[in-house]
N, C-alpha and C. Protein backbone atom coordinates (compact mmCIF):
# COMPACT_ATOMS: atom_id res chain seq x y z
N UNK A 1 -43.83 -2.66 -12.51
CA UNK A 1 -43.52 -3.79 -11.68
C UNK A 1 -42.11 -4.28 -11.99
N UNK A 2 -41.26 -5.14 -10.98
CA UNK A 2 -39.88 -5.01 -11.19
C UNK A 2 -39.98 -6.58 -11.48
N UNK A 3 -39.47 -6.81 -12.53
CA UNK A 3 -39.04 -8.39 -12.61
C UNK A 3 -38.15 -9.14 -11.57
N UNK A 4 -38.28 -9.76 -11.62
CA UNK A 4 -37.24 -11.60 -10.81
C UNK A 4 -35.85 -11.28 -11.39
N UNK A 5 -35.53 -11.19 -12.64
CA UNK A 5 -34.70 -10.80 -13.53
C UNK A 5 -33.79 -9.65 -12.77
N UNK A 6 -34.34 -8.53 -13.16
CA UNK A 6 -34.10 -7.38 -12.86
C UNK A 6 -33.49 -7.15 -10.85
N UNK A 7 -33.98 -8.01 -10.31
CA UNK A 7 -33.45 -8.05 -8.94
C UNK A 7 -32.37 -8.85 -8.63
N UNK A 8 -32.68 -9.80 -9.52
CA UNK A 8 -31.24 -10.85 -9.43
C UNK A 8 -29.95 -10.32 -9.66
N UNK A 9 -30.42 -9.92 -10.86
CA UNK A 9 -29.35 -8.78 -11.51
C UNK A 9 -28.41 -7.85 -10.36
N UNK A 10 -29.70 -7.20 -9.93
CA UNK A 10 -29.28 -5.91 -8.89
C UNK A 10 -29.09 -6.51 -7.69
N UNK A 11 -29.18 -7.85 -7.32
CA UNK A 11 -28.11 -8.51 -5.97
C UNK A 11 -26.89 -8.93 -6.33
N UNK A 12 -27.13 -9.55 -8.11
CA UNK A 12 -25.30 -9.86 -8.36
C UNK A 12 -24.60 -8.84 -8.12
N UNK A 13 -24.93 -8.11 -8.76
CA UNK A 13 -23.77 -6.48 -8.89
C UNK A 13 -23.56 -6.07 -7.31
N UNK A 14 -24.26 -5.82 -6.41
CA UNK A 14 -24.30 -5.83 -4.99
C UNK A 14 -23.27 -6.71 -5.08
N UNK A 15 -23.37 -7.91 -4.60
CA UNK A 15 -22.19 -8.95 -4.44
C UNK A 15 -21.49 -8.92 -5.11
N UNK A 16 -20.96 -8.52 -6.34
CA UNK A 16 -19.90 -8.75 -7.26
C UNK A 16 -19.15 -6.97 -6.48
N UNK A 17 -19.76 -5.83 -5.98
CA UNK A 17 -19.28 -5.11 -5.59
C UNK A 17 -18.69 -5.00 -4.36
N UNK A 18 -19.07 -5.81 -3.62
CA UNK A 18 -18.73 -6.24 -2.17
C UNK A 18 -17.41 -7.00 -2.59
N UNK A 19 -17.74 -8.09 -3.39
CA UNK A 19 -16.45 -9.11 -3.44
C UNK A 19 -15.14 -8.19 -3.91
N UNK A 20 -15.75 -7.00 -4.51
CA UNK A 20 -14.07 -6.58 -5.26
C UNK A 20 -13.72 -5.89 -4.31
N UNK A 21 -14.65 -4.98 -3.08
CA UNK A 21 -14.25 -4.18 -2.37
C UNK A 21 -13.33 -5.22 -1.08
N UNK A 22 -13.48 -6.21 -0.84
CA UNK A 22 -13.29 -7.03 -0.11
C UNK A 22 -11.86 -7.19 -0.63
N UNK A 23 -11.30 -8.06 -1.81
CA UNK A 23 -10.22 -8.04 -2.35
C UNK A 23 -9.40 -6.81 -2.29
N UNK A 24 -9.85 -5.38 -2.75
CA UNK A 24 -9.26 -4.58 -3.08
C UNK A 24 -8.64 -4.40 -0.98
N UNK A 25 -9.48 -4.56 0.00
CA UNK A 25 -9.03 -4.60 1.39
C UNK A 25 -8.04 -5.16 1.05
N UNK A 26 -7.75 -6.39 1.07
CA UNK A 26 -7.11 -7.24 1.32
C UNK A 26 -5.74 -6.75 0.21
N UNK A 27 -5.79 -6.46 -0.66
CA UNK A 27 -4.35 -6.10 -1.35
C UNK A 27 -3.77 -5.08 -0.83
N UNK A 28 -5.17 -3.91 -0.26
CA UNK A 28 -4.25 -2.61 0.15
C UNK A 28 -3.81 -3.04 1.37
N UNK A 29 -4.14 -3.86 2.82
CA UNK A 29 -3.39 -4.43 3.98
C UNK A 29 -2.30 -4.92 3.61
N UNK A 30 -1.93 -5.84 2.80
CA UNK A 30 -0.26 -7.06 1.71
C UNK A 30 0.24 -5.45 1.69
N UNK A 31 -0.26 -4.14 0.72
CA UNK A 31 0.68 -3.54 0.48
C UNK A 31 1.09 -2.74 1.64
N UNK A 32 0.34 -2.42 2.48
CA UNK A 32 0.75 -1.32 3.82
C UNK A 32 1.58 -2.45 4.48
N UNK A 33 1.69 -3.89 4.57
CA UNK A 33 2.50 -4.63 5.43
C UNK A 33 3.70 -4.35 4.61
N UNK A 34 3.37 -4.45 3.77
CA UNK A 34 4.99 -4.39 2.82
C UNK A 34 5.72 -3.18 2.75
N UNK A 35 5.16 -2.19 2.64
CA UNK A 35 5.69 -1.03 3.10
C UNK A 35 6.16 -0.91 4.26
N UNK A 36 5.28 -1.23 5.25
CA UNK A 36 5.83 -1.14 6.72
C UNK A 36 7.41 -1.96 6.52
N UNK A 37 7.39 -2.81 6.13
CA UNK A 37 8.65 -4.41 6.05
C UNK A 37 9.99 -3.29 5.61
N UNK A 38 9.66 -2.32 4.36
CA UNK A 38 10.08 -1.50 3.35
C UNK A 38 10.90 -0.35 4.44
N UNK A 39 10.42 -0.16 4.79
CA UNK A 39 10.34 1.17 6.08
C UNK A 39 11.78 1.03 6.87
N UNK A 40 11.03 -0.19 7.25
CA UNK A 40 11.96 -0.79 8.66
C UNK A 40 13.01 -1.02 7.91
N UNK A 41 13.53 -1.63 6.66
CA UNK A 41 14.59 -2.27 6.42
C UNK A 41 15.45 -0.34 5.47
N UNK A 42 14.81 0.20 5.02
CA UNK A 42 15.33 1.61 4.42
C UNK A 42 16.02 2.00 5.95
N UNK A 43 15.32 1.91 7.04
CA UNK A 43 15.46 2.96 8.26
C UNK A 43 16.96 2.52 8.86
N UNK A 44 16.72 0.76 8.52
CA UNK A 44 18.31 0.53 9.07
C UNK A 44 19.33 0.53 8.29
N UNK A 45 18.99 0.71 6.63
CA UNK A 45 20.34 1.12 5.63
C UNK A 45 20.37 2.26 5.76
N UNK A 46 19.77 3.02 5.93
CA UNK A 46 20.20 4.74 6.57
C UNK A 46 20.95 4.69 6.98
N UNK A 47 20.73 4.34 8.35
CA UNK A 47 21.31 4.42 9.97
C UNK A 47 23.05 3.93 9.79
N UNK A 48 22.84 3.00 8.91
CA UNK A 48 24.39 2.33 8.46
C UNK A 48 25.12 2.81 7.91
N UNK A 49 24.52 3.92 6.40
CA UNK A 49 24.93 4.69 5.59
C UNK A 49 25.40 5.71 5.99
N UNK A 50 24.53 5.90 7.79
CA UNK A 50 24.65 7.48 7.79
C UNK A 50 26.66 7.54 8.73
N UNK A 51 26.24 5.76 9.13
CA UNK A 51 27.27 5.51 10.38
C UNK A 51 29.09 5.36 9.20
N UNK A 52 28.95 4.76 8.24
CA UNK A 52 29.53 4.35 7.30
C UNK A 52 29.67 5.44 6.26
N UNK A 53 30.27 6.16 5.84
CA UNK A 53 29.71 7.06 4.65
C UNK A 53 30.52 6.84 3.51
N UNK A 54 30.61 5.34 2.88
CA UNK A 54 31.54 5.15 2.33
C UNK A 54 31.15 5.49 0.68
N UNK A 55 29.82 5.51 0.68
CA UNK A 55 29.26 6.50 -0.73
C UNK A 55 28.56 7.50 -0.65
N UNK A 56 29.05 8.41 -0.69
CA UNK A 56 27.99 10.13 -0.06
C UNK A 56 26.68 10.03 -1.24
N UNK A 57 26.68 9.06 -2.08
CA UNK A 57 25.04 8.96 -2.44
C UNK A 57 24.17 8.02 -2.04
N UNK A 58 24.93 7.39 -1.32
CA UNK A 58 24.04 6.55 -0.81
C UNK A 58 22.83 7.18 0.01
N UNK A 59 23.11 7.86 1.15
CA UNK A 59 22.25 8.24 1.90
C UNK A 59 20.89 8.60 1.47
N UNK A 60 21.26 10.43 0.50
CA UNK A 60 20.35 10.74 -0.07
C UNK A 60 19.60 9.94 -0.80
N UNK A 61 20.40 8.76 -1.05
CA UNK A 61 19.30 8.06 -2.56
C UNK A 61 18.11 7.01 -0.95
N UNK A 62 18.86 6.82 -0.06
CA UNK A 62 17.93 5.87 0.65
C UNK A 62 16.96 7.06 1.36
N UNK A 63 17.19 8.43 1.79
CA UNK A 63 16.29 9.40 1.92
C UNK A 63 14.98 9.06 1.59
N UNK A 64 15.34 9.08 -0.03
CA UNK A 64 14.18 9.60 -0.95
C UNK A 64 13.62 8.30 -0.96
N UNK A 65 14.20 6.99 -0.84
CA UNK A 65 13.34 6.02 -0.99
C UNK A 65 12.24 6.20 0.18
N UNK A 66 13.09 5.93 1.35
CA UNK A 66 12.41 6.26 2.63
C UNK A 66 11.01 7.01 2.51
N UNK A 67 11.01 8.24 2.08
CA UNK A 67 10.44 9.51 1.91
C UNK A 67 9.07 9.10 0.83
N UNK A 68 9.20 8.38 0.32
CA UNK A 68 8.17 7.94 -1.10
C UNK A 68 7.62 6.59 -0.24
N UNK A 69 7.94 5.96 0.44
CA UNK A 69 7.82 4.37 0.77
C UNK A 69 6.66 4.91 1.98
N UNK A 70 7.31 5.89 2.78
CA UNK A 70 6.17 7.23 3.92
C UNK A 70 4.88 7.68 3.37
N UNK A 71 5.32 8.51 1.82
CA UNK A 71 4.29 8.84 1.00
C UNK A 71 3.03 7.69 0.97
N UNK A 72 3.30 6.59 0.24
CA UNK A 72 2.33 6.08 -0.23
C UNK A 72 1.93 5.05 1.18
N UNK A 73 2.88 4.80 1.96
CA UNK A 73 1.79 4.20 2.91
C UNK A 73 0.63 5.35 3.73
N UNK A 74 0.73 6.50 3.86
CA UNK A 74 0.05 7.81 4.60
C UNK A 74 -1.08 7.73 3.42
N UNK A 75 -0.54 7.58 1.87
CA UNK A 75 -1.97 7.56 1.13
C UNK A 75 -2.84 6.56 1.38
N UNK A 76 -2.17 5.75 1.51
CA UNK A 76 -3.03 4.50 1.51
C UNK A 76 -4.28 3.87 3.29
N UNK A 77 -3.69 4.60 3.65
CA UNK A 77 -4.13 5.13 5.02
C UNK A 77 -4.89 6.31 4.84
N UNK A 78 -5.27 6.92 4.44
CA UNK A 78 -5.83 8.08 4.11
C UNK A 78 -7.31 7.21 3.21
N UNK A 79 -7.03 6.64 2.30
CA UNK A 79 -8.17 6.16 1.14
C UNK A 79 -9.00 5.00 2.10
């Protein structure tokens, strides 16, 4: 027979698992907005860098940001 105890138990954890999954939503949306924010603002120091080429590392270095900032929002979209 299952105790009072034993169920209470096994609805906290239920709810204590909901609540983190809930949070953990909510941080990964803040971070995909921020990335997106990330995106947009890399896409137009490119575009400037590419128009301007007054440091030939610039570009490549905003590439790769670009390129990693792509990465992890596609992961995070993916999970």
């Amino acid at each position: 027979m299952v105790s009072v105890a034993m169920m209470v138990c096994a609805d906290t954890e239920s709810l204590f698992r909901k609540e983190h999954k809930e949070r953990m939503d909510k941080k990964e949306k803040k971070r995909m907005e921020v990335l997106q924010q990330k995106i947009a603002k890399l896409q137009h120091l490119l575009a400037g860098a590419k128009q301007q080429p007054d440091d030939p590392t610039e570009a490549p270095r905003l590439e790769k940001e670009l390129a990693a900032a792509h990465a992890e929002l596609a992961a995070l979209k993916k999970a």
